[in-house]
C-alpha atoms as a PDB file:
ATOM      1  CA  UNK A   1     -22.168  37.345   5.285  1.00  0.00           C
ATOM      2  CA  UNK A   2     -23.609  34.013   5.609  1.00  0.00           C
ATOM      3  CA  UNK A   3     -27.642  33.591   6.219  1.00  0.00           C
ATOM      4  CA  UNK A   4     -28.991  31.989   9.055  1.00  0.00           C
ATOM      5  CA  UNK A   5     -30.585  29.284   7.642  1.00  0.00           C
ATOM      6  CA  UNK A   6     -26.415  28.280   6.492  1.00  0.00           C
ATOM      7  CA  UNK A   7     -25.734  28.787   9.788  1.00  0.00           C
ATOM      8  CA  UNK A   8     -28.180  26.336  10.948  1.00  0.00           C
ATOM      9  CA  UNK A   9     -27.038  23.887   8.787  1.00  0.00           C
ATOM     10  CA  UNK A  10     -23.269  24.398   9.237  1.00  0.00           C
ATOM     11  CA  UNK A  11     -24.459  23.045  12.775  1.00  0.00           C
ATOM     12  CA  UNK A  12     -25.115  19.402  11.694  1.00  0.00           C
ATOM     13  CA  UNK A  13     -21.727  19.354   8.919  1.00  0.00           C
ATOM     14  CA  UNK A  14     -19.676  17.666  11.682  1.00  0.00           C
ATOM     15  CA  UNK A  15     -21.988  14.887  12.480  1.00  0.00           C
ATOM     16  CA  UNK A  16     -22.532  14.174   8.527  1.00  0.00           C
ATOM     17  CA  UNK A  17     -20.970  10.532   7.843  1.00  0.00           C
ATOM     18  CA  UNK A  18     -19.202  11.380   4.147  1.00  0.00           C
ATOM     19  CA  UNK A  19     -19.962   7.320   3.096  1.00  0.00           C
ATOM     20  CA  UNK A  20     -23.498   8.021   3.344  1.00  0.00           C
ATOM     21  CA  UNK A  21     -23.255  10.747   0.005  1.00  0.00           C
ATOM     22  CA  UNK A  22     -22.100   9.022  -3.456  1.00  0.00           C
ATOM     23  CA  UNK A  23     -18.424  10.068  -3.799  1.00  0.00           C
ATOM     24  CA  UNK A  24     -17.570  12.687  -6.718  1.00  0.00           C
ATOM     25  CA  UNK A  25     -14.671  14.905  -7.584  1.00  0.00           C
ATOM     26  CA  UNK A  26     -17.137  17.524  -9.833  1.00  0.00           C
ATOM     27  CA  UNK A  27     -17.515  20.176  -7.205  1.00  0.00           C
ATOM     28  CA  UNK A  28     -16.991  22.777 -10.289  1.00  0.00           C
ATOM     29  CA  UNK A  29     -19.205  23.904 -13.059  1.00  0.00           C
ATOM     30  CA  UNK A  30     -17.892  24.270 -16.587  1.00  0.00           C
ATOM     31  CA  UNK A  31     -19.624  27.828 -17.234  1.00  0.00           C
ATOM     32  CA  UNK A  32     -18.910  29.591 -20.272  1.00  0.00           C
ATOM     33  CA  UNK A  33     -16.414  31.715 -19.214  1.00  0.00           C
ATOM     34  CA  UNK A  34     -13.977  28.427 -17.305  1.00  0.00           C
ATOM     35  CA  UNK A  35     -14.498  26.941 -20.831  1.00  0.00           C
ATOM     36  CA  UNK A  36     -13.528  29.694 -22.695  1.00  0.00           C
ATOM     37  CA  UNK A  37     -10.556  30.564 -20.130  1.00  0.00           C
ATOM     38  CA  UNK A  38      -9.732  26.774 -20.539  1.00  0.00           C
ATOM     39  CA  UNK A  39      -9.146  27.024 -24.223  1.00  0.00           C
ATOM     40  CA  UNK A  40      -7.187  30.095 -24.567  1.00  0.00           C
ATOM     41  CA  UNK A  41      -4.569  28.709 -21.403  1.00  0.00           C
ATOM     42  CA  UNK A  42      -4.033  25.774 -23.929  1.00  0.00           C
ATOM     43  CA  UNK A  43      -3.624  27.875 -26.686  1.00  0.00           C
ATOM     44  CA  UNK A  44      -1.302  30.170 -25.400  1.00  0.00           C
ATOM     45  CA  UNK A  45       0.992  26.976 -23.594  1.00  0.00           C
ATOM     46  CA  UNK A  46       0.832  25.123 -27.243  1.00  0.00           C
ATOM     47  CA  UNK A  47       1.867  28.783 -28.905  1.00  0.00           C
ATOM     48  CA  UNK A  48       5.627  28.996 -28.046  1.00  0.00           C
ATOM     49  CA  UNK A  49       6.487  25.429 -28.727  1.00  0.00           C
ATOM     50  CA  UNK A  50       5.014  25.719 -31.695  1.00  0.00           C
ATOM     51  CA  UNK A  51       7.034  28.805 -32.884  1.00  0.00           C
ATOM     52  CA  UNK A  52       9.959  26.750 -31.847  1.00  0.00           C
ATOM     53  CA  UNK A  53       9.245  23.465 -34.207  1.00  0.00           C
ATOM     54  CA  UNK A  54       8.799  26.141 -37.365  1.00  0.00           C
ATOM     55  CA  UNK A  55      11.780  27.546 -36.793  1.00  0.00           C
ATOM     56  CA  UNK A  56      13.048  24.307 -36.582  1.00  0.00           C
ATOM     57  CA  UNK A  57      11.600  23.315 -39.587  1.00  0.00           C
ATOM     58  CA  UNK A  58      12.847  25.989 -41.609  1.00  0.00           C
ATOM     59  CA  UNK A  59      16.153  25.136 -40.976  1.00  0.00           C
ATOM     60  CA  UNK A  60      15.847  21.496 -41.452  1.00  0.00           C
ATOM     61  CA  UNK A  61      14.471  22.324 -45.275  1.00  0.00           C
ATOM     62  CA  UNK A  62      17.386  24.430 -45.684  1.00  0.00           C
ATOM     63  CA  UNK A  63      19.574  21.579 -46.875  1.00  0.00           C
ATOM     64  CA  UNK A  64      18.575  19.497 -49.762  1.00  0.00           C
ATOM     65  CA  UNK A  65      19.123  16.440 -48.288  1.00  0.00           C
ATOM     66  CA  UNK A  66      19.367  17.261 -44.175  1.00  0.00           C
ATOM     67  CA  UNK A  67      20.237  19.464 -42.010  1.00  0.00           C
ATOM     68  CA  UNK A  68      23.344  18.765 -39.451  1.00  0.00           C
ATOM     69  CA  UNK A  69      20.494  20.018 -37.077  1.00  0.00           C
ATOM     70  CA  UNK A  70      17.951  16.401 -37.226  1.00  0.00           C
ATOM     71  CA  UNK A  71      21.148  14.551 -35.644  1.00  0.00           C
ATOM     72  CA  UNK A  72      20.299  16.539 -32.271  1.00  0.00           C
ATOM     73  CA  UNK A  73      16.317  16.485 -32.520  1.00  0.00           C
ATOM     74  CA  UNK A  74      15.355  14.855 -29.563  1.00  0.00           C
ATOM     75  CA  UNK A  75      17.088  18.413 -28.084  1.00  0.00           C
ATOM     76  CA  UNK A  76      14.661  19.766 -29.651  1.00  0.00           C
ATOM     77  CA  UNK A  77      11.807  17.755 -28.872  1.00  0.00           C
ATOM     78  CA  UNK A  78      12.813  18.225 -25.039  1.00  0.00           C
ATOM     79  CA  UNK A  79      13.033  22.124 -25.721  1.00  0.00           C
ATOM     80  CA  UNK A  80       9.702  22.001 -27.171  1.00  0.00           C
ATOM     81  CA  UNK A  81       7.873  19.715 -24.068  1.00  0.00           C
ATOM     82  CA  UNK A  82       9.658  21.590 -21.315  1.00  0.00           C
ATOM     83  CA  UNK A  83       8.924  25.112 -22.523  1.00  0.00           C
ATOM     84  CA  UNK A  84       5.087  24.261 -22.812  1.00  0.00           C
ATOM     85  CA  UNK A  85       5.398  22.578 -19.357  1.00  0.00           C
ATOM     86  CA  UNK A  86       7.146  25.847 -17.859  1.00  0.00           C
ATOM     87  CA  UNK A  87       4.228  27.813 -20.084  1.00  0.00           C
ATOM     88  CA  UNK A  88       1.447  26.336 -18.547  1.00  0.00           C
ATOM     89  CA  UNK A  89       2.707  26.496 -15.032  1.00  0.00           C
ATOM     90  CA  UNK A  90       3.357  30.141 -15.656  1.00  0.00           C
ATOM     91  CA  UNK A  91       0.161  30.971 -17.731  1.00  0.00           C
ATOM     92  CA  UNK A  92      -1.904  29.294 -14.905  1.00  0.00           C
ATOM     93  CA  UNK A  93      -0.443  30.451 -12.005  1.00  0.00           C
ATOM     94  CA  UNK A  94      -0.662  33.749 -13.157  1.00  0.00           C
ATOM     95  CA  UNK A  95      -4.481  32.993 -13.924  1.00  0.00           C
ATOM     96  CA  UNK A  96      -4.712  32.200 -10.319  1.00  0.00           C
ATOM     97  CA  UNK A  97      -3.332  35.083  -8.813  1.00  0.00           C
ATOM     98  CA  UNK A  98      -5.526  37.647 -11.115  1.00  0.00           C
ATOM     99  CA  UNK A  99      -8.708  35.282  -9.448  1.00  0.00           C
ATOM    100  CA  UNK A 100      -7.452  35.693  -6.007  1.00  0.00           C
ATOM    101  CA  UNK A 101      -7.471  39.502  -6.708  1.00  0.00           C
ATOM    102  CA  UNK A 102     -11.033  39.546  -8.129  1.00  0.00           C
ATOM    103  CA  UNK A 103     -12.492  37.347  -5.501  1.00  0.00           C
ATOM    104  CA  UNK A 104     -10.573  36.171  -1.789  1.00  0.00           C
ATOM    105  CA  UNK A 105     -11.047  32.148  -2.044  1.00  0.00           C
ATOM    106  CA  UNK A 106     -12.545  31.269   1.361  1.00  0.00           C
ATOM    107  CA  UNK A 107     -14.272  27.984   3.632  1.00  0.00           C
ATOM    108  CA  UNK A 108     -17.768  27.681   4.371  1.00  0.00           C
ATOM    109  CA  UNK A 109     -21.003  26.597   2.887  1.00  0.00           C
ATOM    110  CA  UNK A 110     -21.998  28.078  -0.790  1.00  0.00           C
ATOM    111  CA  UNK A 111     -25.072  27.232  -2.911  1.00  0.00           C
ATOM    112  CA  UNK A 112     -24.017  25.631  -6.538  1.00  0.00           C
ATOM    113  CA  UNK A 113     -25.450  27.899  -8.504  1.00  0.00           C
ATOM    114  CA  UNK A 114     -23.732  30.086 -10.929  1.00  0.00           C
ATOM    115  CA  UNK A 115     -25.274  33.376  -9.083  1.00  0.00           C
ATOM    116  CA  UNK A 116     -23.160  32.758  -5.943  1.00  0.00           C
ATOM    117  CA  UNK A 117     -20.128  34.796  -6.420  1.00  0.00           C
ATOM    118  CA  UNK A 118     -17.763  32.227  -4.172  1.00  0.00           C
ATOM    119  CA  UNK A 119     -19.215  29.159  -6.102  1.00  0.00           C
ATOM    120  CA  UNK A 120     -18.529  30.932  -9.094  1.00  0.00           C
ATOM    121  CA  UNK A 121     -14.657  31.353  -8.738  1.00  0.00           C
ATOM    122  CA  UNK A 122     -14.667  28.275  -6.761  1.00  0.00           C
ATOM    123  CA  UNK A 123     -15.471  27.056 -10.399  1.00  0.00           C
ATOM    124  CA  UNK A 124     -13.349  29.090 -12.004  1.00  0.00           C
ATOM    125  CA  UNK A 125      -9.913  28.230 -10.260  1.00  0.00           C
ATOM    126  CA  UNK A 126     -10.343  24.633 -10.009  1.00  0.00           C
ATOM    127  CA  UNK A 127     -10.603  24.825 -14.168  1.00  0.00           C
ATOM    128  CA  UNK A 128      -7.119  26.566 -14.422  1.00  0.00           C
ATOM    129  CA  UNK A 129      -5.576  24.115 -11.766  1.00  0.00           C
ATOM    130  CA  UNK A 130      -7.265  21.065 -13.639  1.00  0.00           C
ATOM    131  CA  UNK A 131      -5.759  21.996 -16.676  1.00  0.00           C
ATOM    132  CA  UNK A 132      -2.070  22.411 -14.261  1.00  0.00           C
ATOM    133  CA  UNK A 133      -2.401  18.985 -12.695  1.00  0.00           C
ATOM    134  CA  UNK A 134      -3.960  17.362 -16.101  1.00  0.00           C
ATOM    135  CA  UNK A 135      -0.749  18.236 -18.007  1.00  0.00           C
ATOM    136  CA  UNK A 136       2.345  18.124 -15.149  1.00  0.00           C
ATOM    137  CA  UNK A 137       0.493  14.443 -13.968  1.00  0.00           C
ATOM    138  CA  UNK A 138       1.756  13.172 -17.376  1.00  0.00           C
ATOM    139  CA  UNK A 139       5.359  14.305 -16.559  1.00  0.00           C
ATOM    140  CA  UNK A 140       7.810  11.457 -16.164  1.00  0.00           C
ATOM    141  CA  UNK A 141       9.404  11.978 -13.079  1.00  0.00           C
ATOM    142  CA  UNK A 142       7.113  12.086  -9.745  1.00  0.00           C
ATOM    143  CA  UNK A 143       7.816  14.937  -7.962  1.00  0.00           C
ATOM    144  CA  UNK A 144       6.618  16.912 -10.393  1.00  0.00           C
ATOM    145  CA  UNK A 145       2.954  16.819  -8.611  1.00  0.00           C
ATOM    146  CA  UNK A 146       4.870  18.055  -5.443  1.00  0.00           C
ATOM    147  CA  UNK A 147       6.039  21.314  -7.349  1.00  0.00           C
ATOM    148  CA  UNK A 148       2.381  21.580  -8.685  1.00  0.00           C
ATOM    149  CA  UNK A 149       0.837  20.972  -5.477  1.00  0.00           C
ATOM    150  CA  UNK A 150       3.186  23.903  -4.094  1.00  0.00           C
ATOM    151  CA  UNK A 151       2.730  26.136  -6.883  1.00  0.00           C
ATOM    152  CA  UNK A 152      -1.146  25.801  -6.667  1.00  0.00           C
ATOM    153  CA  UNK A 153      -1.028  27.289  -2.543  1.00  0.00           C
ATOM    154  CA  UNK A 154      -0.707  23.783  -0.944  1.00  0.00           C
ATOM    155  CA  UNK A 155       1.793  23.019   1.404  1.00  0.00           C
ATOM    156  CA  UNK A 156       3.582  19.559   0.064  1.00  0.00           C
ATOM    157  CA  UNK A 157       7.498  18.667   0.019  1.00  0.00           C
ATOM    158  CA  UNK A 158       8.879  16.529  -2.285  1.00  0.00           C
ATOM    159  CA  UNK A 159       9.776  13.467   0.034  1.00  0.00           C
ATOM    160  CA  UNK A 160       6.039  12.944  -0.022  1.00  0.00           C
ATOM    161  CA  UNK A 161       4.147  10.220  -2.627  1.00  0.00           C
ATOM    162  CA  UNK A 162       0.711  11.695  -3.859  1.00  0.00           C
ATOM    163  CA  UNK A 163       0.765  10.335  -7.139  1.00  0.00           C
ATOM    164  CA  UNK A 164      -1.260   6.957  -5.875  1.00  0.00           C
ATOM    165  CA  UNK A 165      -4.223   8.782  -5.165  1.00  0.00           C
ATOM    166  CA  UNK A 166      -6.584  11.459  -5.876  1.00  0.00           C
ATOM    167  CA  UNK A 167      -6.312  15.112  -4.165  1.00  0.00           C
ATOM    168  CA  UNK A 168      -8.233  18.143  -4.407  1.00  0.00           C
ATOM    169  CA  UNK A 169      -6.505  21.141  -5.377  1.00  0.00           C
ATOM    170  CA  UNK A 170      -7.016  24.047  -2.891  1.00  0.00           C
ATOM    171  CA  UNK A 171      -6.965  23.910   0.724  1.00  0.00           C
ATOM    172  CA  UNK A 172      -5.013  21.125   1.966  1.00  0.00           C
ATOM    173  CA  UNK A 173      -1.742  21.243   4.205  1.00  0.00           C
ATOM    174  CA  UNK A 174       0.021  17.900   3.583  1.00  0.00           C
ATOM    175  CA  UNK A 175       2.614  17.658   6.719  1.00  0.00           C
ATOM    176  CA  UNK A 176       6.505  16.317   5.470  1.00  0.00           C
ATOM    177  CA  UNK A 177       7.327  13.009   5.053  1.00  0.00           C
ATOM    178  CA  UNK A 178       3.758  11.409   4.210  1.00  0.00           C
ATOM    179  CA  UNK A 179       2.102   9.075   1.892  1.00  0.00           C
ATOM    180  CA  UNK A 180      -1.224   9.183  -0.060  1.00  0.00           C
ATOM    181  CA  UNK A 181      -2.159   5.360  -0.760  1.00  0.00           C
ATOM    182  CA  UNK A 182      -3.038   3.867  -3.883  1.00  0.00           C
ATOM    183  CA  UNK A 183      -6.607   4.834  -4.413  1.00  0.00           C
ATOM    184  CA  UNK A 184      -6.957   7.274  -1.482  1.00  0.00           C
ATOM    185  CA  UNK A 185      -9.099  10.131  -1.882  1.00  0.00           C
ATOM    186  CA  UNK A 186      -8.041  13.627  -0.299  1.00  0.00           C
ATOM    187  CA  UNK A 187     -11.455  15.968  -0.240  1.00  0.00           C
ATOM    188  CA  UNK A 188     -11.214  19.702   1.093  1.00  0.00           C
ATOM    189  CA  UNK A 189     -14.521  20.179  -0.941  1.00  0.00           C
ATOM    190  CA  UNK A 190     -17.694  17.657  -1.540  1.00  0.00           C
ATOM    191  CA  UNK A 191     -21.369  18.745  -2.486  1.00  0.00           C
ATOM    192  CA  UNK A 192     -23.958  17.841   0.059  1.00  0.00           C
ATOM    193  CA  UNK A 193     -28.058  17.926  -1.087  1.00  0.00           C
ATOM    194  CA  UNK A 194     -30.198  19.868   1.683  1.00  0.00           C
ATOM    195  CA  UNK A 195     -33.561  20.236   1.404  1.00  0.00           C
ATOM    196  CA  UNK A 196     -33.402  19.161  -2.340  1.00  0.00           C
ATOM    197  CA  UNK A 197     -30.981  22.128  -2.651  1.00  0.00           C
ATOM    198  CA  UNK A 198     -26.524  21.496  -3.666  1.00  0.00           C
ATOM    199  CA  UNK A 199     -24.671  23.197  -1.770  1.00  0.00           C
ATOM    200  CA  UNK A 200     -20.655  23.264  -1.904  1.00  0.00           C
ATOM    201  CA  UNK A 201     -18.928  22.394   1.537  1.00  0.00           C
ATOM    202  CA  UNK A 202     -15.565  23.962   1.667  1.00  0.00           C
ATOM    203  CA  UNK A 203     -13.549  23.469   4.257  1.00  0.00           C
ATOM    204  CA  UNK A 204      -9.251  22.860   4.777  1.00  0.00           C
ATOM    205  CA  UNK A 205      -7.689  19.821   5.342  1.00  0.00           C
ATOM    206  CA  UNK A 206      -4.503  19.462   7.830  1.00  0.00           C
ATOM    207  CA  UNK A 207      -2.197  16.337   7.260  1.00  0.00           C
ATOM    208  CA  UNK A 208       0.231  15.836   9.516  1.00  0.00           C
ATOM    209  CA  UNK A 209       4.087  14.640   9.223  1.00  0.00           C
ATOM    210  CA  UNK A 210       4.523  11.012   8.498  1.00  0.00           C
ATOM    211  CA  UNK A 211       1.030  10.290   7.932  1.00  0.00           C
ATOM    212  CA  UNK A 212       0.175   7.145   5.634  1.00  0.00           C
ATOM    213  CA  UNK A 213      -3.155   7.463   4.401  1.00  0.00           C
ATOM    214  CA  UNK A 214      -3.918   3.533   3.327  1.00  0.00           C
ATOM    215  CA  UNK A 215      -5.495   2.550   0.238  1.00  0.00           C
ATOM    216  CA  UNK A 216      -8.850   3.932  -1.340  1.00  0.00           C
ATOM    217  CA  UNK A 217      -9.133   5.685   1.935  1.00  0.00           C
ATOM    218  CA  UNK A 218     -11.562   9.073   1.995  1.00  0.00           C
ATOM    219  CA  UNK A 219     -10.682  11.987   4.068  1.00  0.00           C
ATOM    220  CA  UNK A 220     -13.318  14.525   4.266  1.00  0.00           C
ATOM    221  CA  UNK A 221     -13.304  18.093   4.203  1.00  0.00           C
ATOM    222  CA  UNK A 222     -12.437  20.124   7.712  1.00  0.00           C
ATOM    223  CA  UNK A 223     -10.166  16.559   8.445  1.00  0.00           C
ATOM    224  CA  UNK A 224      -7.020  17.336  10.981  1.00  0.00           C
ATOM    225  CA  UNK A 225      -4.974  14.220  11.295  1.00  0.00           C
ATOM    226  CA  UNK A 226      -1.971  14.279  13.604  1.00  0.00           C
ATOM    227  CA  UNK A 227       1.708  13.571  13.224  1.00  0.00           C
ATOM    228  CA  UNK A 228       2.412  10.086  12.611  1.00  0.00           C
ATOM    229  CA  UNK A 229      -1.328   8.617  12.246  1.00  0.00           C
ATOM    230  CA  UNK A 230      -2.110   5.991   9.853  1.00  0.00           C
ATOM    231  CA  UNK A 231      -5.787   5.987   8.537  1.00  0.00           C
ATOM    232  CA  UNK A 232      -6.727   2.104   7.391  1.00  0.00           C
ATOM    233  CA  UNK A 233      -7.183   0.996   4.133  1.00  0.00           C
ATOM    234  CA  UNK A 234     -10.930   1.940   3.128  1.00  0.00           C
ATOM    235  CA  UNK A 235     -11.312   3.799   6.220  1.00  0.00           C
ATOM    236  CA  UNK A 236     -13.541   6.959   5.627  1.00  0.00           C
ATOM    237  CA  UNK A 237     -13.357  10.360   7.802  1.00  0.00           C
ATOM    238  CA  UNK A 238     -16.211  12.256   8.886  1.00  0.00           C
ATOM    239  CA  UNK A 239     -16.666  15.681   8.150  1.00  0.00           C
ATOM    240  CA  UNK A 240     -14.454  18.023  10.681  1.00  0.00           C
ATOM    241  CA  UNK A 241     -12.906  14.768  12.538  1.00  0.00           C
ATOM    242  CA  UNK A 242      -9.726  14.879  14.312  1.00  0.00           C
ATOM    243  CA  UNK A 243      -7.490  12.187  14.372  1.00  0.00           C
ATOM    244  CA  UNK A 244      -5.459  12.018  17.422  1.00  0.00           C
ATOM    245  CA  UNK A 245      -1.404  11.469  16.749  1.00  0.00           C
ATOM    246  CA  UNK A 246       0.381   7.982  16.725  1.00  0.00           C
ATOM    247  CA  UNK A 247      -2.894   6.433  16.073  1.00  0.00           C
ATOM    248  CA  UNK A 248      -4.244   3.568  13.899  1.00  0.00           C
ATOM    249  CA  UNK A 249      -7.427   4.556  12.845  1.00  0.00           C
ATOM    250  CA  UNK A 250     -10.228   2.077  10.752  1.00  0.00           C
ATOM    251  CA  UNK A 251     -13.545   1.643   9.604  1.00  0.00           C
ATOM    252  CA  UNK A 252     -16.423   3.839   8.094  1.00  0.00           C
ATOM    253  CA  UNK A 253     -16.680   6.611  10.057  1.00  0.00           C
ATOM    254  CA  UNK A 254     -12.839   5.834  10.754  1.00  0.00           C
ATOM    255  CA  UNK A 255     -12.620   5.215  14.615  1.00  0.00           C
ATOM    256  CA  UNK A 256      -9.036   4.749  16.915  1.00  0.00           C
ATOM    257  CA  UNK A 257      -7.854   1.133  16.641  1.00  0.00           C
ATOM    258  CA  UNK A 258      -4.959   0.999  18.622  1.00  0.00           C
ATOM    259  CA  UNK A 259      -1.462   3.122  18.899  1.00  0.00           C
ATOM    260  CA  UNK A 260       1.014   3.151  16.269  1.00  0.00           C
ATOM    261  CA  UNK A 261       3.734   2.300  18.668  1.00  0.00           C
ATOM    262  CA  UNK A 262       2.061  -0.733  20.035  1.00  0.00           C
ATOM    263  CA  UNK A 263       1.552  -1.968  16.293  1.00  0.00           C
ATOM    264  CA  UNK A 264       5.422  -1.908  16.249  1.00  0.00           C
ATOM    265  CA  UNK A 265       5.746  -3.508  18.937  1.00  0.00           C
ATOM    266  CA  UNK A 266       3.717  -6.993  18.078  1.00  0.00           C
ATOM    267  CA  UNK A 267       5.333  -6.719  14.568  1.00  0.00           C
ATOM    268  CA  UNK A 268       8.323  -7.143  15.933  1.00  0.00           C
ATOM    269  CA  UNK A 269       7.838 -10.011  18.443  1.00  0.00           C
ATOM    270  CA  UNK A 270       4.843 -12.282  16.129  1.00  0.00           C
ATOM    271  CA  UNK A 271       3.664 -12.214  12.576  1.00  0.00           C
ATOM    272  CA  UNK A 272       0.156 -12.995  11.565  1.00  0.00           C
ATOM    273  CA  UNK A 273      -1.367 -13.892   7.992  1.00  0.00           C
ATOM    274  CA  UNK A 274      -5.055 -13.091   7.655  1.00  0.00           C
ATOM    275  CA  UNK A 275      -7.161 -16.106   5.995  1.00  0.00           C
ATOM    276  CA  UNK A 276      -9.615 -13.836   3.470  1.00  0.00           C
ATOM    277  CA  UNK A 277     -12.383 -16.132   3.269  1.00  0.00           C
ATOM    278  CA  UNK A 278     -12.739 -15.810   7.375  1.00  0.00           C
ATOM    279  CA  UNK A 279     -10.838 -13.052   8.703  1.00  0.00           C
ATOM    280  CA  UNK A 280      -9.310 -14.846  10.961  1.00  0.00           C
ATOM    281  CA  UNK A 281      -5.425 -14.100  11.533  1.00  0.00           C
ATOM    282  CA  UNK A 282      -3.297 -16.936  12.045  1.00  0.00           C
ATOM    283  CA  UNK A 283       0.725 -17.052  13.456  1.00  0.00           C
ATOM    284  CA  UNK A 284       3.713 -17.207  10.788  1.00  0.00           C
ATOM    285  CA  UNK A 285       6.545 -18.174  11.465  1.00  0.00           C
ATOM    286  CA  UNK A 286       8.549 -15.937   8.186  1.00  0.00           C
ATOM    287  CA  UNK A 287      11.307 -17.676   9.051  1.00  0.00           C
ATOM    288  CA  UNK A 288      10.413 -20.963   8.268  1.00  0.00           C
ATOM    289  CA  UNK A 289       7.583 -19.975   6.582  1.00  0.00           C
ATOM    290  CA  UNK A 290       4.945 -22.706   8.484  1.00  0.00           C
ATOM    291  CA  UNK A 291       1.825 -21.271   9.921  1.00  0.00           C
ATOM    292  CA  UNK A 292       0.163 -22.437  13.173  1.00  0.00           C
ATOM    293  CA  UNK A 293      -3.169 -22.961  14.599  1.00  0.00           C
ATOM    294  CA  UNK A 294      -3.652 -20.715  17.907  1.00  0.00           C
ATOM    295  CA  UNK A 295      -2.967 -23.132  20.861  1.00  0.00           C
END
């Protein structure tokens, strides 16, 4: 059961401004046991493959010269990348279902110290999906962080883009049709110092459909945006903000703009250019691609 003195300070988490705390992804500890855990998943994903090139091998010395079989190798070398692919998906998933039996993953506020049991498999289970996400990322083909995403317990489909930002790897809900920007950060999970004490801030993160999350964006944990919301580029949630649907939302803590719909609208009657030295925005005319000075 949580303390009082967590309950107290689960009080003040909403009104915490995430760009005041140095931005990190290492929420997790690399005990001994993750380490060791670490190394024997690799092992046992680089184990089959590796059966599979000596036996390979020993029919490719067969032959004095060559074997008919080095005409088809790349077959092979396909075989051997896909089953340790498949292997590690299966080795780690399975890794993460024995964990969920042990210990029930759950939100709140935990202190980062080894001795606290939901910090401790916190640990623990981001280490397996790490070493997921660290080999399927290097997969050619980009849905492949969709299936991971899904096959880690978050809810992603595969018209979404992720692979432009940075996610974290256990509660999220990504809505359909969305898009992570280049850069954009996605935190369910941060580390906040309280009374020169770490503590580990859990808490899920609910993207709506057709959300566009703009570049190098941060979305903090306990963040609900609605359907069809755009957060700016650089914006920054606080933590447990909710972003209305259909909105534009900008700045650091992000804050309502103006409505999606009415963007559309000005888009499609005037275009602007932006002059970077002074911000100012200035009329284009795209189609004979002259700007003009207001009035």
């Amino acid at each position: 059961m949580e303390s009082e003195s967590n309950k107290d300070i689960s009080k003040i988490l909403g009104k915490i401004d995430i760009s005041q705390y140095p931005i990190t992804t290492n929420t997790f500890s690399w005990t001994f046991f993750a380490t060791i855990l670490y190394f024997i998943l690799n092992i046992l994903s680089f184990l089959v493959p590796s059966v599979m090139i000596l036996t390979f091998f020993t029919f490719a010395m067969d032959s004095f010269i060559f074997h008919w079989r080095i005409f088809i190798v790349f077959i092979d070398v396909l075989a051997w990348w896909g089953s340790y692919l498949l292997i590690s998906l299966l080795l780690g998933k399975l890794s993460l279902v024995i964990l969920k039996m042990i210990h029930k993953p759950r939100e709140g506020l935990f202190e980062a110290t080894s001795g606290n049991k939901d910090y401790y498999y916190y640990s623990l289970r981001i280490v397996v999906k790490k070493f997921i996400f660290w080999i399927w990322n290097n997969f050619c083909f980009p849905w492949a962080s969709n299936l991971v995403f899904k096959s880690c317990d978050i809810r992603a489909d595969f018209k979404s883009t992720f692979f432009d930002g940075w996610c974290d790897v256990e509660f999220i809900d990504f809505g359909n049709n969305m898009m992570v920007g280049q850069g954009a950060i996605v935190f369910s999970s941060i580390i906040i110092k309280i009374d020169s004490k770490d503590y580990l801030l859990i808490k899920k993160v609910i993207i709506g459909d057709h959300v566009v999350l703009g570049g190098h964006s941060i979305v903090a944990p306990g963040t609900i945006i609605g359907k069809g919301t755009t957060l700016g580029v650089w914006a920054v949630t606080h933590i447990g903000q909710v972003l209305e649907p259909n909105y534009i939302y900008i700045g650091k803590p992000a804050q309502k703009y103006q409505p999606v719909q009415k963007f559309r609208e000005e888009s499609k009657t005037s275009s602007y250019r932006r002059i970077v030295d002074t911000g100012e925005r200035i009329p284009f005319d795209i189609y004979r691609g002259r700007m003009e000075k207001n009035g």
